[in-house]
PDB file of N, CA and C in Angstrom:
ATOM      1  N   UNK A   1      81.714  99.060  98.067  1.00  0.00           N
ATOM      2  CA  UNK A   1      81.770  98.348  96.820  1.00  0.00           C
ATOM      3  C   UNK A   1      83.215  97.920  96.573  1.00  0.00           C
ATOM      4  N   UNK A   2      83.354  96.875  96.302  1.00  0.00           N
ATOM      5  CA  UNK A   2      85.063  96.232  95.841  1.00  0.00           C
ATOM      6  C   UNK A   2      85.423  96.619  94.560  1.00  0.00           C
ATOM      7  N   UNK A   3      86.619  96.430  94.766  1.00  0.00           N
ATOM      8  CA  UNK A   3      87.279  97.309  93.615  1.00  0.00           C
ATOM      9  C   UNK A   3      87.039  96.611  92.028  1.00  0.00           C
ATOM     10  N   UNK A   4      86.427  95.514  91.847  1.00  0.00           N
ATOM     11  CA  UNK A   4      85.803  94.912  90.917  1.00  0.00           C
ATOM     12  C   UNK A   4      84.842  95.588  89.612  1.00  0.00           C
ATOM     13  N   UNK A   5      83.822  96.642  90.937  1.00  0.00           N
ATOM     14  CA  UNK A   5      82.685  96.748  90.740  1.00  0.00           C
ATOM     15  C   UNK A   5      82.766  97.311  89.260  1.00  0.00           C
ATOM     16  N   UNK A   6      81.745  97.322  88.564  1.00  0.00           N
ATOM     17  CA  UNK A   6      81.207  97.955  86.876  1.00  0.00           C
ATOM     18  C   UNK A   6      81.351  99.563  87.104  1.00  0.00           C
ATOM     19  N   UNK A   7      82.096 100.297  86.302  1.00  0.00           N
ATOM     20  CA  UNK A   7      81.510 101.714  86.331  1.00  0.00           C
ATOM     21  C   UNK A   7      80.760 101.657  84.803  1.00  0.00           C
ATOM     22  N   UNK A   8      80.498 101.158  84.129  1.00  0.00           N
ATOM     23  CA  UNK A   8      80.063 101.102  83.099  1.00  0.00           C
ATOM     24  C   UNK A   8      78.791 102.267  83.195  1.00  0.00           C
ATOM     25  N   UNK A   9      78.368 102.443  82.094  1.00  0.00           N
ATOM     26  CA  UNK A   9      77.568 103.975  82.025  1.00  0.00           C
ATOM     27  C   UNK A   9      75.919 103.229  81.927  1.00  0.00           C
ATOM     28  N   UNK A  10      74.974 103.223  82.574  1.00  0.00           N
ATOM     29  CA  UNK A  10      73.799 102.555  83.169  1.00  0.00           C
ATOM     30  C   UNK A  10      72.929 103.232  82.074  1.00  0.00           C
ATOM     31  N   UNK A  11      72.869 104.834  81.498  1.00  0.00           N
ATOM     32  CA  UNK A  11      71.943 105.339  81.062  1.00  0.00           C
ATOM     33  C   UNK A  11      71.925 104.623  79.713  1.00  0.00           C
ATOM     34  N   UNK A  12      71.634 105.446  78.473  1.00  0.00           N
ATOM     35  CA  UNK A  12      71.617 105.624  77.050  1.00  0.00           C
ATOM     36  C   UNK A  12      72.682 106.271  76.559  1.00  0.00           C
ATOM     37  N   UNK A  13      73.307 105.409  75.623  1.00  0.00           N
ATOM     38  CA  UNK A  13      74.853 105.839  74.974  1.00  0.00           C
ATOM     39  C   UNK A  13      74.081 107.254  73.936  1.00  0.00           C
ATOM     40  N   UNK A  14      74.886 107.988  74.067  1.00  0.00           N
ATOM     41  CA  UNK A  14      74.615 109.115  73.384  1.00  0.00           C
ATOM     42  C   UNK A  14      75.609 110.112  72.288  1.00  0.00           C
ATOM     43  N   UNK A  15      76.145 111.186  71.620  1.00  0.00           N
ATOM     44  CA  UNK A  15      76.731 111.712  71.405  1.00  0.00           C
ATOM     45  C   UNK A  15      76.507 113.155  71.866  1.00  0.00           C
ATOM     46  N   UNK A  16      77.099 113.902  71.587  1.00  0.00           N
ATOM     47  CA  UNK A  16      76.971 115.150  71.794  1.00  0.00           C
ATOM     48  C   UNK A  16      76.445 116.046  73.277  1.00  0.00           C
ATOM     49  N   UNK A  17      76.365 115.169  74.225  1.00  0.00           N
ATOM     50  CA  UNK A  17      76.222 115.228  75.297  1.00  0.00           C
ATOM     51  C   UNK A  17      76.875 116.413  76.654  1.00  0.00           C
ATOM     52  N   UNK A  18      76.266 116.802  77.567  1.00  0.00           N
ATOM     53  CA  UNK A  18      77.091 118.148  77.977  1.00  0.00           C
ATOM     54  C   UNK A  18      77.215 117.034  79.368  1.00  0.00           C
ATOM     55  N   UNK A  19      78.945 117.476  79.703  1.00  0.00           N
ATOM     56  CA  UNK A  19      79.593 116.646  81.215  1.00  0.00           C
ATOM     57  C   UNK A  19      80.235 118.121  81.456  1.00  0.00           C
ATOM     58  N   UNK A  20      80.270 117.817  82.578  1.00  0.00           N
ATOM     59  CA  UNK A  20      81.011 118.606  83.922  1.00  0.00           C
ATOM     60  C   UNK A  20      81.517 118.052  85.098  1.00  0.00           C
ATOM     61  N   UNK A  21      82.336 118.306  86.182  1.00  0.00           N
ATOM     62  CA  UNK A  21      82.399 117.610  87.441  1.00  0.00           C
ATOM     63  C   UNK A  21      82.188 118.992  88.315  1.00  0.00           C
ATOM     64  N   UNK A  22      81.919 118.583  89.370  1.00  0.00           N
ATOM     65  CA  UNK A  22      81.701 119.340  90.506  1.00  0.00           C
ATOM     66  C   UNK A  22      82.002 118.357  91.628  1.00  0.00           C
ATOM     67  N   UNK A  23      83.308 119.186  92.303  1.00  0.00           N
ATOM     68  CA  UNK A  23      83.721 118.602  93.274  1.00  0.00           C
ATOM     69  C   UNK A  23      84.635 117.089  93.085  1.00  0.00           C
ATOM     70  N   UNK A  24      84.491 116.413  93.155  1.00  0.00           N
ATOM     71  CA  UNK A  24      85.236 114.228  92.850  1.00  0.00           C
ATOM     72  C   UNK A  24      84.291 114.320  92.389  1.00  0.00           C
ATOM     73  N   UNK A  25      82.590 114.467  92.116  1.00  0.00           N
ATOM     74  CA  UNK A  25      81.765 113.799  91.118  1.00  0.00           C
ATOM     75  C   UNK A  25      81.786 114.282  89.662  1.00  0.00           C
ATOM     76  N   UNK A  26      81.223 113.576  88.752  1.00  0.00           N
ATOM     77  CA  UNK A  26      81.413 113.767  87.296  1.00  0.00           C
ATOM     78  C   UNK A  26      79.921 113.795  86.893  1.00  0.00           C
ATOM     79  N   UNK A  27      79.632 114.560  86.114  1.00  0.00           N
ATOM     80  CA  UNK A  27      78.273 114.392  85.525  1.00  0.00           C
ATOM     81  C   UNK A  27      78.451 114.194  84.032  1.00  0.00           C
ATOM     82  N   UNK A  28      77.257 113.683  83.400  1.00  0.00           N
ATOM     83  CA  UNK A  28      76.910 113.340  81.883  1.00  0.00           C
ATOM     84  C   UNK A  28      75.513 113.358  81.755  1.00  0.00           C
ATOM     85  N   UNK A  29      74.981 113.969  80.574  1.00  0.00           N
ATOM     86  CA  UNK A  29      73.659 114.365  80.222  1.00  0.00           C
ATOM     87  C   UNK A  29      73.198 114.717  78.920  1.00  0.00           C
ATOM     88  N   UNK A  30      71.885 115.650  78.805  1.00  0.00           N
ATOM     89  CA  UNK A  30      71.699 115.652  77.456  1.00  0.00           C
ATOM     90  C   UNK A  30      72.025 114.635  76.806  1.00  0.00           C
ATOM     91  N   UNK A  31      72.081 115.342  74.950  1.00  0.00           N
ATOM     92  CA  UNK A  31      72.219 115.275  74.162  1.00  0.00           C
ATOM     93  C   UNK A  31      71.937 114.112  73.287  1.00  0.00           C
ATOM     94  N   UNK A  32      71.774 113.360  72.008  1.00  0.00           N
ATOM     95  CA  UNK A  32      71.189 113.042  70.890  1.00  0.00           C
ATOM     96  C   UNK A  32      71.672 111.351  71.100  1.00  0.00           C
ATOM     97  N   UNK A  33      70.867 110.541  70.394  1.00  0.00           N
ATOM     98  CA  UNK A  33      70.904 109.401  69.593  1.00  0.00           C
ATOM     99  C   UNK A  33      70.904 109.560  68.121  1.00  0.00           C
ATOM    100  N   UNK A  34      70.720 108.502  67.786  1.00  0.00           N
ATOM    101  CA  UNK A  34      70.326 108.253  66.386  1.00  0.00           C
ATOM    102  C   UNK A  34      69.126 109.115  65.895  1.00  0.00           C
ATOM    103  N   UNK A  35      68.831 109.565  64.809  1.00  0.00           N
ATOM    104  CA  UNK A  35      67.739 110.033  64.389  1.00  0.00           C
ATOM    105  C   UNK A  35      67.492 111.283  65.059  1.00  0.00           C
ATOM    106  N   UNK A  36      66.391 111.665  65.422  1.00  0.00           N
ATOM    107  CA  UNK A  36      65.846 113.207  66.003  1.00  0.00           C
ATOM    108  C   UNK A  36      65.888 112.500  67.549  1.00  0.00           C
ATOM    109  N   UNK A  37      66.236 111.519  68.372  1.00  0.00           N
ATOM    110  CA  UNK A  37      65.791 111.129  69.513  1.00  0.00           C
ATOM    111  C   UNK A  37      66.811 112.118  70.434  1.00  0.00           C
ATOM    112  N   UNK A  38      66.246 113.142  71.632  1.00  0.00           N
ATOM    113  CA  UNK A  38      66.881 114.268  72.239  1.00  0.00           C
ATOM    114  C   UNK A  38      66.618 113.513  73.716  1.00  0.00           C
ATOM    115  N   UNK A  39      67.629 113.414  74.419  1.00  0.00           N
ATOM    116  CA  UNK A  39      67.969 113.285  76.114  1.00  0.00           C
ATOM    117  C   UNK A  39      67.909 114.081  76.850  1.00  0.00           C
ATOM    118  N   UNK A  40      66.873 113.650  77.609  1.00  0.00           N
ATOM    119  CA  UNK A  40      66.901 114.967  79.021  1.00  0.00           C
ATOM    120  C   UNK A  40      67.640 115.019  80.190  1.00  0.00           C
ATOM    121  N   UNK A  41      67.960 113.696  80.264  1.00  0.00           N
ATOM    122  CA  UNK A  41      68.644 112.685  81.011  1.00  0.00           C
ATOM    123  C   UNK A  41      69.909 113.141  82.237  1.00  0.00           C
ATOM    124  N   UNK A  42      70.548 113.206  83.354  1.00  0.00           N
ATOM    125  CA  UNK A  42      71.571 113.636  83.960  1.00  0.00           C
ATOM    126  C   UNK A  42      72.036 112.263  84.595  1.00  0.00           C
ATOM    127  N   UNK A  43      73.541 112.333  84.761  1.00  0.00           N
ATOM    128  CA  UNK A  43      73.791 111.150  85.380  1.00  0.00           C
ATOM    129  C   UNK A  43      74.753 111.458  86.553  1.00  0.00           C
ATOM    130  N   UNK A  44      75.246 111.137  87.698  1.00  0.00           N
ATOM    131  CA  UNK A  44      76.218 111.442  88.398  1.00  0.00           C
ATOM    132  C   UNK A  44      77.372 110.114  88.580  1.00  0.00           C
ATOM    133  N   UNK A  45      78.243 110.684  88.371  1.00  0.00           N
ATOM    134  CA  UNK A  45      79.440 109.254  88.655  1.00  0.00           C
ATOM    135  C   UNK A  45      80.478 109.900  89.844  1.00  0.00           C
ATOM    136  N   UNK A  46      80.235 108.822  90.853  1.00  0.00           N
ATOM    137  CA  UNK A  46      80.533 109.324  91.867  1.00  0.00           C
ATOM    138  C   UNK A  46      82.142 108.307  92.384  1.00  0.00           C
ATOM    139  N   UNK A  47      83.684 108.503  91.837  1.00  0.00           N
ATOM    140  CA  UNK A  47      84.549 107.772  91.761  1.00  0.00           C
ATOM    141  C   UNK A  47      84.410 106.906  93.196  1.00  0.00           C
ATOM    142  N   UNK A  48      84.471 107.616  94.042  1.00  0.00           N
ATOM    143  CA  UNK A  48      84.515 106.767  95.463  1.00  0.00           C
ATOM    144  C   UNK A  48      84.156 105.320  95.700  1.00  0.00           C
ATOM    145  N   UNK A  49      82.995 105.324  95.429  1.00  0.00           N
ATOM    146  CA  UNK A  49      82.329 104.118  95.263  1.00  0.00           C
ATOM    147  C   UNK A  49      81.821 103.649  93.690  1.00  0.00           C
ATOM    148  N   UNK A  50      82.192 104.067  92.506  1.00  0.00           N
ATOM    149  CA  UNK A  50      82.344 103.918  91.641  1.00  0.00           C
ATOM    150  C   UNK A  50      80.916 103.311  90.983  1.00  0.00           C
ATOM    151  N   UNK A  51      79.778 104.328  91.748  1.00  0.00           N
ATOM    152  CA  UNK A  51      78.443 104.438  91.031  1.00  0.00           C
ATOM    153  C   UNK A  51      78.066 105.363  90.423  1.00  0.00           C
ATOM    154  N   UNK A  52      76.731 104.793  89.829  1.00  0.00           N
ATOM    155  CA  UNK A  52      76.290 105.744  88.712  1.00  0.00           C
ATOM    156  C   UNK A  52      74.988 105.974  89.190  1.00  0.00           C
ATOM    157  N   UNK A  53      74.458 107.303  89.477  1.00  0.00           N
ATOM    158  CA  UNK A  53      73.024 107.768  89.877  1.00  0.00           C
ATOM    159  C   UNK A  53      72.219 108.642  88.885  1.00  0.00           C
ATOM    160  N   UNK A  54      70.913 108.257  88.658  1.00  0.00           N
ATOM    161  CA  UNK A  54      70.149 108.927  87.924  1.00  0.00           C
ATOM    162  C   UNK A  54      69.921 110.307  88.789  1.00  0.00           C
ATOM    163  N   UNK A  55      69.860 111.586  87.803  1.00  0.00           N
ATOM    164  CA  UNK A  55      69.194 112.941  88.662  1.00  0.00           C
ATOM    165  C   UNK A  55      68.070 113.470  88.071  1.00  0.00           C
ATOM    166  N   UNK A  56      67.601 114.603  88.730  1.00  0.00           N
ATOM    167  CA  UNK A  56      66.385 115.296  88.376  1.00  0.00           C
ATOM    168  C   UNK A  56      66.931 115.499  86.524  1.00  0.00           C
ATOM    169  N   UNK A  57      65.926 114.873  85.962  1.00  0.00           N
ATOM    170  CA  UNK A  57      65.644 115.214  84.368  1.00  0.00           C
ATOM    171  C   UNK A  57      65.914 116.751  84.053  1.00  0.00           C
ATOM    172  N   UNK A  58      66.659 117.668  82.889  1.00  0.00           N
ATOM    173  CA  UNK A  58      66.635 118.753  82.497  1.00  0.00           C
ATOM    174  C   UNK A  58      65.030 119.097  82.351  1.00  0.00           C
ATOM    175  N   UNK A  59      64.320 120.032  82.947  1.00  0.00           N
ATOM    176  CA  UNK A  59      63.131 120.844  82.668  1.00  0.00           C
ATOM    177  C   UNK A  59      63.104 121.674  81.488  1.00  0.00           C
ATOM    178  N   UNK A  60      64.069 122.282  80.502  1.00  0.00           N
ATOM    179  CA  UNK A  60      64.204 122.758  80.063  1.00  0.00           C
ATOM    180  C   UNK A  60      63.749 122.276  78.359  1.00  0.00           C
ATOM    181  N   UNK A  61      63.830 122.927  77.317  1.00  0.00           N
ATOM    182  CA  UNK A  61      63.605 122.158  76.236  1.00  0.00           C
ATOM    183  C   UNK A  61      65.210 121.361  75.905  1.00  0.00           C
ATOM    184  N   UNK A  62      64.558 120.428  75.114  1.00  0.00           N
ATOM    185  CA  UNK A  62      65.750 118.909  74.604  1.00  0.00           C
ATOM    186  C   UNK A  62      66.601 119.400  74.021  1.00  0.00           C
ATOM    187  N   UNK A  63      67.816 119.064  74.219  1.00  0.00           N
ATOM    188  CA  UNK A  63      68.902 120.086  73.330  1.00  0.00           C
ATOM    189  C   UNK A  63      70.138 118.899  73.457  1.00  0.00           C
ATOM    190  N   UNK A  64      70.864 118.810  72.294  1.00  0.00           N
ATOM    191  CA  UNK A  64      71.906 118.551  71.994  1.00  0.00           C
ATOM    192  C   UNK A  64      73.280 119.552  72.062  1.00  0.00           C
ATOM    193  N   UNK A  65      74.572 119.118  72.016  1.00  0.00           N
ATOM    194  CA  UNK A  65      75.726 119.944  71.857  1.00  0.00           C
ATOM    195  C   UNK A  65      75.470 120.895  72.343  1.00  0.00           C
ATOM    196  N   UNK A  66      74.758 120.881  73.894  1.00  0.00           N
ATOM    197  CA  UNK A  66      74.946 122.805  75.053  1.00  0.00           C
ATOM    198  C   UNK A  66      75.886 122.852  75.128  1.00  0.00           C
ATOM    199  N   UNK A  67      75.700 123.891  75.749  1.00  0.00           N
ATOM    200  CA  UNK A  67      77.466 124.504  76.842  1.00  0.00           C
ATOM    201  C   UNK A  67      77.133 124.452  77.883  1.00  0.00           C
ATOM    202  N   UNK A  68      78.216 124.013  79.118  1.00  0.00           N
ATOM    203  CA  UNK A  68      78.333 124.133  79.916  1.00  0.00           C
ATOM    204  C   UNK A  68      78.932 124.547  81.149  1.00  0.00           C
ATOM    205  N   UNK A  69      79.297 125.291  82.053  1.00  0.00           N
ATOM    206  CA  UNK A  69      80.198 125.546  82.887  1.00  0.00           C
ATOM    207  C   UNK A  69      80.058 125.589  84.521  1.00  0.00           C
ATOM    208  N   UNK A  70      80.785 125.660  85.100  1.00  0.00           N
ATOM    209  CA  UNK A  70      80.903 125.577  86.168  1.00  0.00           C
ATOM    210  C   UNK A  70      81.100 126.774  87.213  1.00  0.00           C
ATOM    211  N   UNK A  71      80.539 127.346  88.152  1.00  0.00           N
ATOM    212  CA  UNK A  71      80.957 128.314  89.051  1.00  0.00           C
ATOM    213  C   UNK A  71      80.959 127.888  90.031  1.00  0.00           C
ATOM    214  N   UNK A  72      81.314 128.051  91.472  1.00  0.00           N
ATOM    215  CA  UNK A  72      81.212 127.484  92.538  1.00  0.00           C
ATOM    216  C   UNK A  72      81.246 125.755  92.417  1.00  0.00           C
ATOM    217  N   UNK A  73      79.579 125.650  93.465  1.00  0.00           N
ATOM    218  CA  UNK A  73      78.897 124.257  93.342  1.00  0.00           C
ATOM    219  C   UNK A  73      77.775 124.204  92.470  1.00  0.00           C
ATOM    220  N   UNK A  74      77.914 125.171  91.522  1.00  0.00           N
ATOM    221  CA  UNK A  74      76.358 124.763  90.595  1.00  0.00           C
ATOM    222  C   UNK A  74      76.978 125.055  89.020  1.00  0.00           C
ATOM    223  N   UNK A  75      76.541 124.247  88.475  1.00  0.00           N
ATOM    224  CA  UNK A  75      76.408 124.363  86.847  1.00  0.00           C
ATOM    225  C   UNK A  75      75.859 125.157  86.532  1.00  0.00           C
ATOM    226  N   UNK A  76      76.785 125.642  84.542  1.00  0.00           N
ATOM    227  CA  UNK A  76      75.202 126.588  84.236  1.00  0.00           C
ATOM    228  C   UNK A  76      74.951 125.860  82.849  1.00  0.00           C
ATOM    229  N   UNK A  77      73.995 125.617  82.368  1.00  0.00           N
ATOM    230  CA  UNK A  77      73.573 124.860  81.077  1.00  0.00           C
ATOM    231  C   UNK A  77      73.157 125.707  79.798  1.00  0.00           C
ATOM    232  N   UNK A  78      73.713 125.783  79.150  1.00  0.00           N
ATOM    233  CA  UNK A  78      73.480 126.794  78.099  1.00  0.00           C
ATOM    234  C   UNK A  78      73.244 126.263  76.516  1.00  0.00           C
ATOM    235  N   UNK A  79      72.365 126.881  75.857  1.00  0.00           N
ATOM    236  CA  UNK A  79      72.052 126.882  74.451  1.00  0.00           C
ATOM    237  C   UNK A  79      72.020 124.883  73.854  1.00  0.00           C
ATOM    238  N   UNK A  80      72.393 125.455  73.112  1.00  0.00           N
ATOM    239  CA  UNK A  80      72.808 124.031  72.082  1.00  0.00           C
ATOM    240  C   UNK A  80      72.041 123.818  70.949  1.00  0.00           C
ATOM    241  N   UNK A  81      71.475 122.748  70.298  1.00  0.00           N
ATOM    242  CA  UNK A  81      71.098 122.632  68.742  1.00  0.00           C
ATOM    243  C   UNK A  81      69.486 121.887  69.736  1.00  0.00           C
ATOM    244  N   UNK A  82      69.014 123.767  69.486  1.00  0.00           N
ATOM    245  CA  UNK A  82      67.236 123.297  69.636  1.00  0.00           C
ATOM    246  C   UNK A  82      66.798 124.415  69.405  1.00  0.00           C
ATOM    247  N   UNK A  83      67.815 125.514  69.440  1.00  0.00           N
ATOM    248  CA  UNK A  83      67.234 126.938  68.696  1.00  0.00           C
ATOM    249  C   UNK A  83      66.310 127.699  69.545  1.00  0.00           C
ATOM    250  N   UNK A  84      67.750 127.361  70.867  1.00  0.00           N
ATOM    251  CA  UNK A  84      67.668 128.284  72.148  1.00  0.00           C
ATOM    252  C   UNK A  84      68.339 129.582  72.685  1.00  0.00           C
ATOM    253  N   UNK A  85      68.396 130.039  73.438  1.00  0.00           N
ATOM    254  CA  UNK A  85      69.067 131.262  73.887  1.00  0.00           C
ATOM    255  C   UNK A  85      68.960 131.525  74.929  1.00  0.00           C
ATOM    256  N   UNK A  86      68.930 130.106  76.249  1.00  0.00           N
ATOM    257  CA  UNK A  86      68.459 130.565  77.143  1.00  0.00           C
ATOM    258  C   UNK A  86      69.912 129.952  78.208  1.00  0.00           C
ATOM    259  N   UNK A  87      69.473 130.007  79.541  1.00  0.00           N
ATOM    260  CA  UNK A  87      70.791 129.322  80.633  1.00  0.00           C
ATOM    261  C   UNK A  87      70.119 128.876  81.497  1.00  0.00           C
ATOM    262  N   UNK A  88      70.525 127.410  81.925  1.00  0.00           N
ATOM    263  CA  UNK A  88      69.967 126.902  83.075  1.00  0.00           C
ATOM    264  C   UNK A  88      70.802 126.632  84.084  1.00  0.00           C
ATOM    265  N   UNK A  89      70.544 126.758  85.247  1.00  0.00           N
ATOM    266  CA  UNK A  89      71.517 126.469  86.622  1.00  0.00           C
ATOM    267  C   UNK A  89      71.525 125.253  86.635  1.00  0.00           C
ATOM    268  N   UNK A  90      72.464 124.702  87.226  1.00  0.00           N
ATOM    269  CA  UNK A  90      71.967 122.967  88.494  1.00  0.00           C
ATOM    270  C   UNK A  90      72.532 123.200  89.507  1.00  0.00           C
ATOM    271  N   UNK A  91      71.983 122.840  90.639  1.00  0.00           N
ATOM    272  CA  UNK A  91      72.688 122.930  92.075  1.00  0.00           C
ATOM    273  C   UNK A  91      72.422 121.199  92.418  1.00  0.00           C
ATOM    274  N   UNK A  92      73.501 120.913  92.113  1.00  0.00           N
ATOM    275  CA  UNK A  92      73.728 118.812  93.194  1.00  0.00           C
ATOM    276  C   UNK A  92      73.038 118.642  93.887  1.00  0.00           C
ATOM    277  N   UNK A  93      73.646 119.681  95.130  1.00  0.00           N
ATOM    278  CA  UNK A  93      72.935 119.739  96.266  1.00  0.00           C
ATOM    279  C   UNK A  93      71.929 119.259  96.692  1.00  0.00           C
ATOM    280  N   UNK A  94      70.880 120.021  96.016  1.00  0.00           N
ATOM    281  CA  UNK A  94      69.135 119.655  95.765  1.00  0.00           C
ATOM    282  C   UNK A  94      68.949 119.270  94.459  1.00  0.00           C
ATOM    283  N   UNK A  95      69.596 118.998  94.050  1.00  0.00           N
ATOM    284  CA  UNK A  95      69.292 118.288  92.524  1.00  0.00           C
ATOM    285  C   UNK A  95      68.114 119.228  92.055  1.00  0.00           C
ATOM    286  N   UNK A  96      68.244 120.254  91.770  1.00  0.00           N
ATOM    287  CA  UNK A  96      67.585 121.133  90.705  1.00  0.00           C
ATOM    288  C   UNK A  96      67.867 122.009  90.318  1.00  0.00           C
TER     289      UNK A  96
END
């Protein structure tokens, strides 16, 4: 891709949203629109070639403002405003 190309963000503009990077890639996900509308949504931005890839959807219930962190190569996804108490992994890798 030439150095031109759009990184512009492909999904749904959102707020409150949980990002992390792992490794040069960047992720963005979750969190809220306007009104009660909740994102399940994951995105990967990958600088190199300066695309944007859809990933496996959160399985989990819809949540705004999680936490998130990083160990190794896998995420862990935690809580947020849905009146949870739980933690979810992600591994890139296999996208789940």
């Amino acid at each position: 891709m030439d150095s031109s190309a759009s990184t512009e963000f492909p999904g749904t503009g959102r707020q409150n949203a949980t990002r992390f990077s792992i490794g040069s890639k960047a992720y963005v996900g979750l969190g809220n629109g306007d009104g009660n509308i909740i994102y399940t949504d994951l995105w990967e931005f990958n600088p190199a070639n300066k695309t944007w890839t859809k990933k496996a959807d959160f399985p989990g219930t819809p949540r705004a403002a999680s936490g998130s962190f990083v160990i190794g190569n896998k995420v862990y996804v935690a809580t947020g405003l849905c009146n949870c108490k739980d933690v979810w992994e992600y591994d890139p890798t296999t996208d789940t």
